[in-house]
C-alpha atoms as a PDB file:
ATOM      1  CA  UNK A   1    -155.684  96.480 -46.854  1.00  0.00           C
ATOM      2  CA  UNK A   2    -156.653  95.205 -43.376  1.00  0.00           C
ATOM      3  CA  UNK A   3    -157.822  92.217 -42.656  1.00  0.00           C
ATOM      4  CA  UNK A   4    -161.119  92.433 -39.715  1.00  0.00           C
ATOM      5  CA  UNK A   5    -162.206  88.900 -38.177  1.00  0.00           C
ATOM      6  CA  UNK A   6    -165.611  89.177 -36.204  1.00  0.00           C
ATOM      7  CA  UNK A   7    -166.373  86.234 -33.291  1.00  0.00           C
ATOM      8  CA  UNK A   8    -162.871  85.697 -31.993  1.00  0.00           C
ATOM      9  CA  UNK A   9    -161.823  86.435 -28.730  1.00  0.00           C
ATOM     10  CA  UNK A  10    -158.776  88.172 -27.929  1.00  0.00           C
ATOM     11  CA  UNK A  11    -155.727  85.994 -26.354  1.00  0.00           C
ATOM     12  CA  UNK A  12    -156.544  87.200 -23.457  1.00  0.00           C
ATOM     13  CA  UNK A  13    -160.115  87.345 -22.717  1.00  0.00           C
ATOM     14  CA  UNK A  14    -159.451  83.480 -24.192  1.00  0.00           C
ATOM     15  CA  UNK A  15    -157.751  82.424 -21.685  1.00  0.00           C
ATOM     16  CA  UNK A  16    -160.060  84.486 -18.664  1.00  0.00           C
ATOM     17  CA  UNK A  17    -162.322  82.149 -20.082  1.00  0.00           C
ATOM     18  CA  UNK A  18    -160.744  78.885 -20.334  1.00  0.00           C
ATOM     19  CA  UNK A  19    -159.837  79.697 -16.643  1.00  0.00           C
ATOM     20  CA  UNK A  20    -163.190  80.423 -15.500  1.00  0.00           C
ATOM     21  CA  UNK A  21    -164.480  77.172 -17.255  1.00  0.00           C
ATOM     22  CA  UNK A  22    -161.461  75.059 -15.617  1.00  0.00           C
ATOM     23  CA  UNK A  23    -163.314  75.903 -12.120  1.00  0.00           C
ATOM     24  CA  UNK A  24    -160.265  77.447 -10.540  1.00  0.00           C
ATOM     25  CA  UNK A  25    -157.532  80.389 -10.630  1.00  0.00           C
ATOM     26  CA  UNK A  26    -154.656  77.924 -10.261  1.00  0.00           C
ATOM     27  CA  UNK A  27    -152.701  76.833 -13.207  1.00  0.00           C
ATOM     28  CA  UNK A  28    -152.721  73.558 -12.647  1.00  0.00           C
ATOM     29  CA  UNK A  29    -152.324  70.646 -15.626  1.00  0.00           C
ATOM     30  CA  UNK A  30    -155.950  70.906 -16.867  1.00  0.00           C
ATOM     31  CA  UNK A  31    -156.250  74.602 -16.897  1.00  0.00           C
ATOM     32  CA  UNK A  32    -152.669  74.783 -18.763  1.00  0.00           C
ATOM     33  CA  UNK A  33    -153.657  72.698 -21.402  1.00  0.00           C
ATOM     34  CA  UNK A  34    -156.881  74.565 -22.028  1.00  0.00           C
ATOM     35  CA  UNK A  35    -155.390  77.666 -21.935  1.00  0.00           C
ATOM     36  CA  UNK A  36    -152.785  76.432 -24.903  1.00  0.00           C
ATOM     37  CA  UNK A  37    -155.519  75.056 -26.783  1.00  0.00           C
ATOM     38  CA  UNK A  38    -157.711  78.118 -26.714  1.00  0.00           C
ATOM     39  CA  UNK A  39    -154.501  80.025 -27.399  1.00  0.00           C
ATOM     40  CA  UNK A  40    -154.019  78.310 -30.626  1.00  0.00           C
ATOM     41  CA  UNK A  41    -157.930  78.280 -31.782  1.00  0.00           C
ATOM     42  CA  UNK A  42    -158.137  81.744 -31.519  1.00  0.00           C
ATOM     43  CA  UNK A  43    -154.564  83.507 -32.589  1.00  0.00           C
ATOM     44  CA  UNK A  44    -154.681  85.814 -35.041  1.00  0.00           C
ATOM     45  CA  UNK A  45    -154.213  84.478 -38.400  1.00  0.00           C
ATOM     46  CA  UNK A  46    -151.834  87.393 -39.336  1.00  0.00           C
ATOM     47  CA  UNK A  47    -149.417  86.856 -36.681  1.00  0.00           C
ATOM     48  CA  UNK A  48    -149.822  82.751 -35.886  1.00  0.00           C
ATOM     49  CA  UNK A  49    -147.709  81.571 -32.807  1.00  0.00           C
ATOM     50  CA  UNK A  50    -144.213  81.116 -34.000  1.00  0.00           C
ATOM     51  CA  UNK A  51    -142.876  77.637 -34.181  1.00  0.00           C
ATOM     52  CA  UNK A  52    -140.144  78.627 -31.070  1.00  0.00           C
ATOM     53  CA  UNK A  53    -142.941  80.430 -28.944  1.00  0.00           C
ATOM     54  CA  UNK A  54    -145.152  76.781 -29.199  1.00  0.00           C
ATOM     55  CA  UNK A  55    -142.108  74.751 -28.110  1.00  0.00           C
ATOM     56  CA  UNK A  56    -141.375  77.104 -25.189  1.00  0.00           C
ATOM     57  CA  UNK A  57    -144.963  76.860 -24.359  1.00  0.00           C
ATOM     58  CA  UNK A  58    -144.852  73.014 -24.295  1.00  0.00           C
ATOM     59  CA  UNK A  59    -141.813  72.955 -22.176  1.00  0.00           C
ATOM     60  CA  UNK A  60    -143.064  74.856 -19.626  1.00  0.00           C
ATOM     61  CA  UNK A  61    -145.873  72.602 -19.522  1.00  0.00           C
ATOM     62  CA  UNK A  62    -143.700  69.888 -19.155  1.00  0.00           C
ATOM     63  CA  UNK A  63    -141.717  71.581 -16.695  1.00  0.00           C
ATOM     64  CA  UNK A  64    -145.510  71.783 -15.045  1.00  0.00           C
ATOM     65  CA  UNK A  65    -145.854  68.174 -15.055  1.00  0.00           C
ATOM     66  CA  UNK A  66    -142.387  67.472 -12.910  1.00  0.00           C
ATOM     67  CA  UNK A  67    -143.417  69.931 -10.228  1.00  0.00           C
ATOM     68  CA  UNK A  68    -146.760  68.490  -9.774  1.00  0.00           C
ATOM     69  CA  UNK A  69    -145.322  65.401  -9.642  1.00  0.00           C
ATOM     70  CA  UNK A  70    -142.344  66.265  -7.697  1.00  0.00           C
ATOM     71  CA  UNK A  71    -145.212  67.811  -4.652  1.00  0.00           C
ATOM     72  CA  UNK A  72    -146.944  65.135  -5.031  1.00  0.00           C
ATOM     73  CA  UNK A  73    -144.681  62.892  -3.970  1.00  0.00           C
ATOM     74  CA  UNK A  74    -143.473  65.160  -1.363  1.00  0.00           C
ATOM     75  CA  UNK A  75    -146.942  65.139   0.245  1.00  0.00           C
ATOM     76  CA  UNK A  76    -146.578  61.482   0.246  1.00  0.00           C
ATOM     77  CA  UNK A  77    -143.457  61.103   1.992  1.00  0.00           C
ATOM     78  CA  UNK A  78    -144.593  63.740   4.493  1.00  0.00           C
ATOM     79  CA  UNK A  79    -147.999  61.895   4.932  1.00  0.00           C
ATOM     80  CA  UNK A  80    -145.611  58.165   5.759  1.00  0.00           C
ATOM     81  CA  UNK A  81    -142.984  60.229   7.953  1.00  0.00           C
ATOM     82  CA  UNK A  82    -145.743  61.637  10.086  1.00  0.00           C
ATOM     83  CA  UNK A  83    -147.240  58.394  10.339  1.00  0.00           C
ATOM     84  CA  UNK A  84    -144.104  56.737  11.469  1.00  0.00           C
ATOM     85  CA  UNK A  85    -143.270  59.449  13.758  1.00  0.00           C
ATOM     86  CA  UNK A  86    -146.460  59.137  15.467  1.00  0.00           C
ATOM     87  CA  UNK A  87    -146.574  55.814  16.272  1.00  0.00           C
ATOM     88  CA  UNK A  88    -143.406  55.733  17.327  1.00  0.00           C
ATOM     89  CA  UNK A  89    -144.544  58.221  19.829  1.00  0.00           C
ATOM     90  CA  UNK A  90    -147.142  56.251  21.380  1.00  0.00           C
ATOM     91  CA  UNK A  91    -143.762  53.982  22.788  1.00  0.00           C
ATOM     92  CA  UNK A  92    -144.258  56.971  25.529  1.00  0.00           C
ATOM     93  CA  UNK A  93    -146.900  56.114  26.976  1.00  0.00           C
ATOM     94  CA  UNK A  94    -146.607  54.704  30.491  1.00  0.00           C
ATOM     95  CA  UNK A  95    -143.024  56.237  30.513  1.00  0.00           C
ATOM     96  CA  UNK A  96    -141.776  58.498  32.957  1.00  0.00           C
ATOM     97  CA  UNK A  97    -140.378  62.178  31.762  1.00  0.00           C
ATOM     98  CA  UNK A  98    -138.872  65.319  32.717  1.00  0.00           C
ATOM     99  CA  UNK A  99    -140.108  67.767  30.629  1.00  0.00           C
ATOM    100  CA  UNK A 100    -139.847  72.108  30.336  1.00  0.00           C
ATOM    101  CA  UNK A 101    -143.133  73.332  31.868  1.00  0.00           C
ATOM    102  CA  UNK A 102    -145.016  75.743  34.219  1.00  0.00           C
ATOM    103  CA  UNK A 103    -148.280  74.045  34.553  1.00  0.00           C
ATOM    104  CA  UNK A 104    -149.101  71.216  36.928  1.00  0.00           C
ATOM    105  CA  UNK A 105    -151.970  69.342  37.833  1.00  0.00           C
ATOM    106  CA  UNK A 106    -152.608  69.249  41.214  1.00  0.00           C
ATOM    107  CA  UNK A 107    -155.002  66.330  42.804  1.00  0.00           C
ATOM    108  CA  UNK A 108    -156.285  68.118  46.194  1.00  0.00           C
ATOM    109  CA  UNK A 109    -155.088  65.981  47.904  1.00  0.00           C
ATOM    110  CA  UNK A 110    -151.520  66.082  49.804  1.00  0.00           C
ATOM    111  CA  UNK A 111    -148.471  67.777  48.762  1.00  0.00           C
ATOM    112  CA  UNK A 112    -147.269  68.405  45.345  1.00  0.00           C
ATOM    113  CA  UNK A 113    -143.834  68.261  44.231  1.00  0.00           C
ATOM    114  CA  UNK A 114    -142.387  71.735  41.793  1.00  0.00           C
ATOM    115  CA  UNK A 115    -139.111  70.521  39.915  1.00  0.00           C
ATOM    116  CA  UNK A 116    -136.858  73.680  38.518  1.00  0.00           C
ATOM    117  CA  UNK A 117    -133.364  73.717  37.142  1.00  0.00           C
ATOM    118  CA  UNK A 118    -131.263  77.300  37.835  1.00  0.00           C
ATOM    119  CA  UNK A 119    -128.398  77.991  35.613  1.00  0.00           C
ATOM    120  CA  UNK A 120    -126.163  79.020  38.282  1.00  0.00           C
ATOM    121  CA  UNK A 121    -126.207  79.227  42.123  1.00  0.00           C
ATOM    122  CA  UNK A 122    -128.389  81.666  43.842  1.00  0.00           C
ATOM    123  CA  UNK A 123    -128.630  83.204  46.972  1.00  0.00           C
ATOM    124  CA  UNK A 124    -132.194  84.547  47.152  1.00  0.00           C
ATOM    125  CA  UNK A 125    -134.965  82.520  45.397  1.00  0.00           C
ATOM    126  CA  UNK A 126    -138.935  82.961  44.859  1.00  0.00           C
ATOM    127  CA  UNK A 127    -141.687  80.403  43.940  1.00  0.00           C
ATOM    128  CA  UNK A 128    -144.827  81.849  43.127  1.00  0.00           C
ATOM    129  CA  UNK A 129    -147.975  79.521  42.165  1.00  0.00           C
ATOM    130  CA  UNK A 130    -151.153  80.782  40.163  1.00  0.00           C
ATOM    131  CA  UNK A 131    -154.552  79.318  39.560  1.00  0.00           C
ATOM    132  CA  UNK A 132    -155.904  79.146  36.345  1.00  0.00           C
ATOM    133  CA  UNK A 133    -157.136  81.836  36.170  1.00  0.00           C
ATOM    134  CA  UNK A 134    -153.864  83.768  36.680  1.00  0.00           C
ATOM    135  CA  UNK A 135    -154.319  84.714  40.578  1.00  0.00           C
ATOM    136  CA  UNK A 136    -151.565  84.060  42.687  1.00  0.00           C
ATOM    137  CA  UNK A 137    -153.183  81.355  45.508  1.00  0.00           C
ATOM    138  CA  UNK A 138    -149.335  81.053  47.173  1.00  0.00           C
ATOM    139  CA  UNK A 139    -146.024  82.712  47.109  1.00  0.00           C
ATOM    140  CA  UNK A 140    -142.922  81.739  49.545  1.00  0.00           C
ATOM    141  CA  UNK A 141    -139.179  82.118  49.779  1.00  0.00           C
ATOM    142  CA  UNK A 142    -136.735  79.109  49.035  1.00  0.00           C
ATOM    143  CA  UNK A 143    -133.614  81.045  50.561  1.00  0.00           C
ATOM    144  CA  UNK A 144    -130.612  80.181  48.153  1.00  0.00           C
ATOM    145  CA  UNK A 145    -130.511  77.166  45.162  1.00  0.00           C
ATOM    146  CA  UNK A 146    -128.018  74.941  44.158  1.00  0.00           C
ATOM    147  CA  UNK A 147    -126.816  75.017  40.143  1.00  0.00           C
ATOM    148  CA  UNK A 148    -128.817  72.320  38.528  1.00  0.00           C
ATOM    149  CA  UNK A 149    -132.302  70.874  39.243  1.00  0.00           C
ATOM    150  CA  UNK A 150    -133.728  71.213  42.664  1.00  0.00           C
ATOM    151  CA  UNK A 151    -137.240  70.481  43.643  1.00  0.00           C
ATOM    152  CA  UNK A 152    -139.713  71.778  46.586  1.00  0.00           C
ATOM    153  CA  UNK A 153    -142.650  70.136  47.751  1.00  0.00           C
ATOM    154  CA  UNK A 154    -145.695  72.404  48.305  1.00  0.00           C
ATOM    155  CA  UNK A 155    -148.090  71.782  50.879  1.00  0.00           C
ATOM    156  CA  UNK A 156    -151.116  72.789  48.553  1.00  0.00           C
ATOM    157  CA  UNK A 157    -152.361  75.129  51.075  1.00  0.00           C
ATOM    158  CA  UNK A 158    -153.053  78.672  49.784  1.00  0.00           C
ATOM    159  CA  UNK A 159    -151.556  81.764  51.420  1.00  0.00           C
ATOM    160  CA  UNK A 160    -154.764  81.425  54.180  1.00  0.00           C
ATOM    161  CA  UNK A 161    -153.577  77.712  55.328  1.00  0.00           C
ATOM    162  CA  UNK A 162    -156.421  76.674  53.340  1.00  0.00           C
ATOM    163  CA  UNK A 163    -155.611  73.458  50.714  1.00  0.00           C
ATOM    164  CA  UNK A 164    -156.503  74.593  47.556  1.00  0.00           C
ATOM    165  CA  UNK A 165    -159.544  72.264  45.501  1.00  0.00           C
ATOM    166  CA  UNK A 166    -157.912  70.198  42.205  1.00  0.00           C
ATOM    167  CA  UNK A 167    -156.677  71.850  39.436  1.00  0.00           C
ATOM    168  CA  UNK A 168    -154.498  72.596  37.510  1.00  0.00           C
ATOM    169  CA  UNK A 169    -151.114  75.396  38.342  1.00  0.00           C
ATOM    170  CA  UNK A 170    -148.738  77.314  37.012  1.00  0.00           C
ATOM    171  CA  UNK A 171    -145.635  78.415  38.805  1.00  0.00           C
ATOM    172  CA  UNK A 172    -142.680  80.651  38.297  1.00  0.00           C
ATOM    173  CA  UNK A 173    -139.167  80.715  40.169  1.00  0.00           C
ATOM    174  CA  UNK A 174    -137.152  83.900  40.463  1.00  0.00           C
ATOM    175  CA  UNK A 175    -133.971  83.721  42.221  1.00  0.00           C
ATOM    176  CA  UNK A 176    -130.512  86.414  42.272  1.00  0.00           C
ATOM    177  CA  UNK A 177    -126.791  85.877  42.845  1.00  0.00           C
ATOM    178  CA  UNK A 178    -124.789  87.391  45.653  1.00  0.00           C
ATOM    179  CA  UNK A 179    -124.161  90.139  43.692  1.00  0.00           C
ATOM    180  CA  UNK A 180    -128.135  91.001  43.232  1.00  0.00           C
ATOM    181  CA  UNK A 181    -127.773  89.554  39.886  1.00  0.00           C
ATOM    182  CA  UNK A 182    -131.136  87.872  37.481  1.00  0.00           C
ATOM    183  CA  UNK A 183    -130.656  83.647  37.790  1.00  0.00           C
ATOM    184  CA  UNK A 184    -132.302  82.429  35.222  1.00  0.00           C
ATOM    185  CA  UNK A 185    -134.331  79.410  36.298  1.00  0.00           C
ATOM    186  CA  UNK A 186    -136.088  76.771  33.990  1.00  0.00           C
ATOM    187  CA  UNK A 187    -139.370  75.116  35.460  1.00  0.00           C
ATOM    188  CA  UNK A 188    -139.826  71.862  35.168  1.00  0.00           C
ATOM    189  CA  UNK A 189    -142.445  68.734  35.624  1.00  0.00           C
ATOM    190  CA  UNK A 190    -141.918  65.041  36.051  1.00  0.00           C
ATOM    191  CA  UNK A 191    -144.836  62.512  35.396  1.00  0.00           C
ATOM    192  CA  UNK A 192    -146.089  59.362  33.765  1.00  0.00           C
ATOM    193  CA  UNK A 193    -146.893  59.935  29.817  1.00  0.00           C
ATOM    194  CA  UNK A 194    -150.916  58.813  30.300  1.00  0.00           C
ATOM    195  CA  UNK A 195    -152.345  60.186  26.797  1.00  0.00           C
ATOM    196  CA  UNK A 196    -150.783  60.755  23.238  1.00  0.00           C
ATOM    197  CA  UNK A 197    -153.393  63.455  21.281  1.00  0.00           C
ATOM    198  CA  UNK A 198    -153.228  63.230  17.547  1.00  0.00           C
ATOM    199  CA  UNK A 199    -155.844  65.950  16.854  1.00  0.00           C
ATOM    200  CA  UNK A 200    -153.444  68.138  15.253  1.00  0.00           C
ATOM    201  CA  UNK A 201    -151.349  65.656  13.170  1.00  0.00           C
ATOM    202  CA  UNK A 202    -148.574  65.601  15.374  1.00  0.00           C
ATOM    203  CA  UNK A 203    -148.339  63.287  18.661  1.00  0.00           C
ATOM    204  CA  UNK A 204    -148.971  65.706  22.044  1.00  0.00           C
ATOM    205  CA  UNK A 205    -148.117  63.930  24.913  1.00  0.00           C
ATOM    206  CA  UNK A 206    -149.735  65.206  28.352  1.00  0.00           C
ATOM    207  CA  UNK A 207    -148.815  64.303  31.892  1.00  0.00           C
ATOM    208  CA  UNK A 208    -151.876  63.946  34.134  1.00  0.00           C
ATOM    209  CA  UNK A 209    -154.108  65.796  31.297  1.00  0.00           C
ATOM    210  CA  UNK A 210    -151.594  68.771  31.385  1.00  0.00           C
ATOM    211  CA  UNK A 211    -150.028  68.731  27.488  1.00  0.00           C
ATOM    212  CA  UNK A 212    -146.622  68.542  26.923  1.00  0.00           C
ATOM    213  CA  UNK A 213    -144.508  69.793  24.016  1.00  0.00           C
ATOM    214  CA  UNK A 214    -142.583  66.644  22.597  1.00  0.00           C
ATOM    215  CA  UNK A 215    -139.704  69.727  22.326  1.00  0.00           C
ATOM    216  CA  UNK A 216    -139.536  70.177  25.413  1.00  0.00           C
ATOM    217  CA  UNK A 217    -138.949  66.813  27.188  1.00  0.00           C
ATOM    218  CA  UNK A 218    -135.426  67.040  28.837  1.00  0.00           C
ATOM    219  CA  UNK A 219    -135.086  63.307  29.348  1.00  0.00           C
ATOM    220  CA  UNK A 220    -136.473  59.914  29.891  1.00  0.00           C
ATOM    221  CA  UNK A 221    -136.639  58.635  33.532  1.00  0.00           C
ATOM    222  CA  UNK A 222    -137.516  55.416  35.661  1.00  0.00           C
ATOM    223  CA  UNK A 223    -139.248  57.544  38.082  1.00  0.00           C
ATOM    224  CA  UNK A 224    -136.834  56.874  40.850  1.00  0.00           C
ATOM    225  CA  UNK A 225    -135.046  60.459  40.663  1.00  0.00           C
ATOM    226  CA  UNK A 226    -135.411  62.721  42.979  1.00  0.00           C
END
């Protein structure tokens, strides 16, 4: 003889529901517990849920409960180590630094100062500045470059003699060995920390409004070096 129950739900179209009604396709606490309740109100009463099936069920929910609280207070330690780290950050302001960058910002007036550092010696070397829109205003030859960090100070004239309105530059070095050989060389830029941008979270120094990754600062300085 079989046994035919009209108005219940399967299991499954149960629980669609009871995750529709909890607002969200996540299984979070709230939408675990009413999918174990509906579970149980609407199991079949030939085949009831077994007395070891429940008490898996319920430790998985309380394995639930750990995570959630285990991310929670994740996000809260991230939220207070951010928070330290950024205002520890803002100790850089009005400090001096040597960071890795290509861009410059260039006041119109007077000569401007390009800081590089070249893995090895060369014998042949090429600085080539850009506006900002990517056209090179000025390109010379530096003859040969020590290993280490060298500098050359630009006139901020363009190739035409002309000095080139405020802005802000990019530049790239290329320089070769005696043996024709690629030198790899690192541009630089020195300047005063005069902003700290939180807009993203994270502290973002910038150097005369240019930005500066807090990865790429080399060092600290007391602006006396050359």
């Amino acid at each position: 003889m079989s046994l035919s129950i009209s108005g219940v739900n399967t299991t499954a179209d149960a629980a669609a529901s009871a995750v529709s009604s909890a607002g969200t396709s996540s299984l979070g606490q709230d939408t675990f517990l009413r999918l174990l309740t509906t579970q149980l109100q609407n199991q079949d009463p030939t085949n009831p849920v077994s007395n070891e099936e429940f008490i898996a069920q319920l430790a998985q929910f309380s394995s639930l409960e750990e995570l959630q609280g285990i991310s929670s207070g994740l996000d809260s330690l991230y939220m207070v180590n951010t928070s330290m780290n950024n205002a520890a950050m803002t100790n850089l302001l009005g400090r001096t630094v040597v960071a890795r960058s290509d861009t410059f910002h260039y006041d119109g007036d007077g000569e401007q100062v390009v800081r590089f550092d070249a893995d090895s010696a060369a014998t042949e070397a090429t600085l080539t500045i850009s506006d900002a829109d990517g056209d090179v205003i000025w390109s010379g030859d530096l003859g040969s470059l020590a290993e280490g960090e060298g500098s050359y100070t630009w006139d901020g004239k363009d190739l035409s003699g002309v000095v080139v309105p405020e802005g802000d530059y990019t530049f790239t070095m290329s320089a070769s060995d005696v043996n024709g050989n690629d030198v790899d060389v690192t541009e630089l830029i020195e300047g005063v920390v005069d902003q700290m941008s939180f807009d993203d979270g994270s502290a973002l120094p910038t150097i005369d409004g240019v930005p500066i990754d807090l990865a790429s600062i080399v060092r600290l300085t007391n602006g006396d070096e050359p």
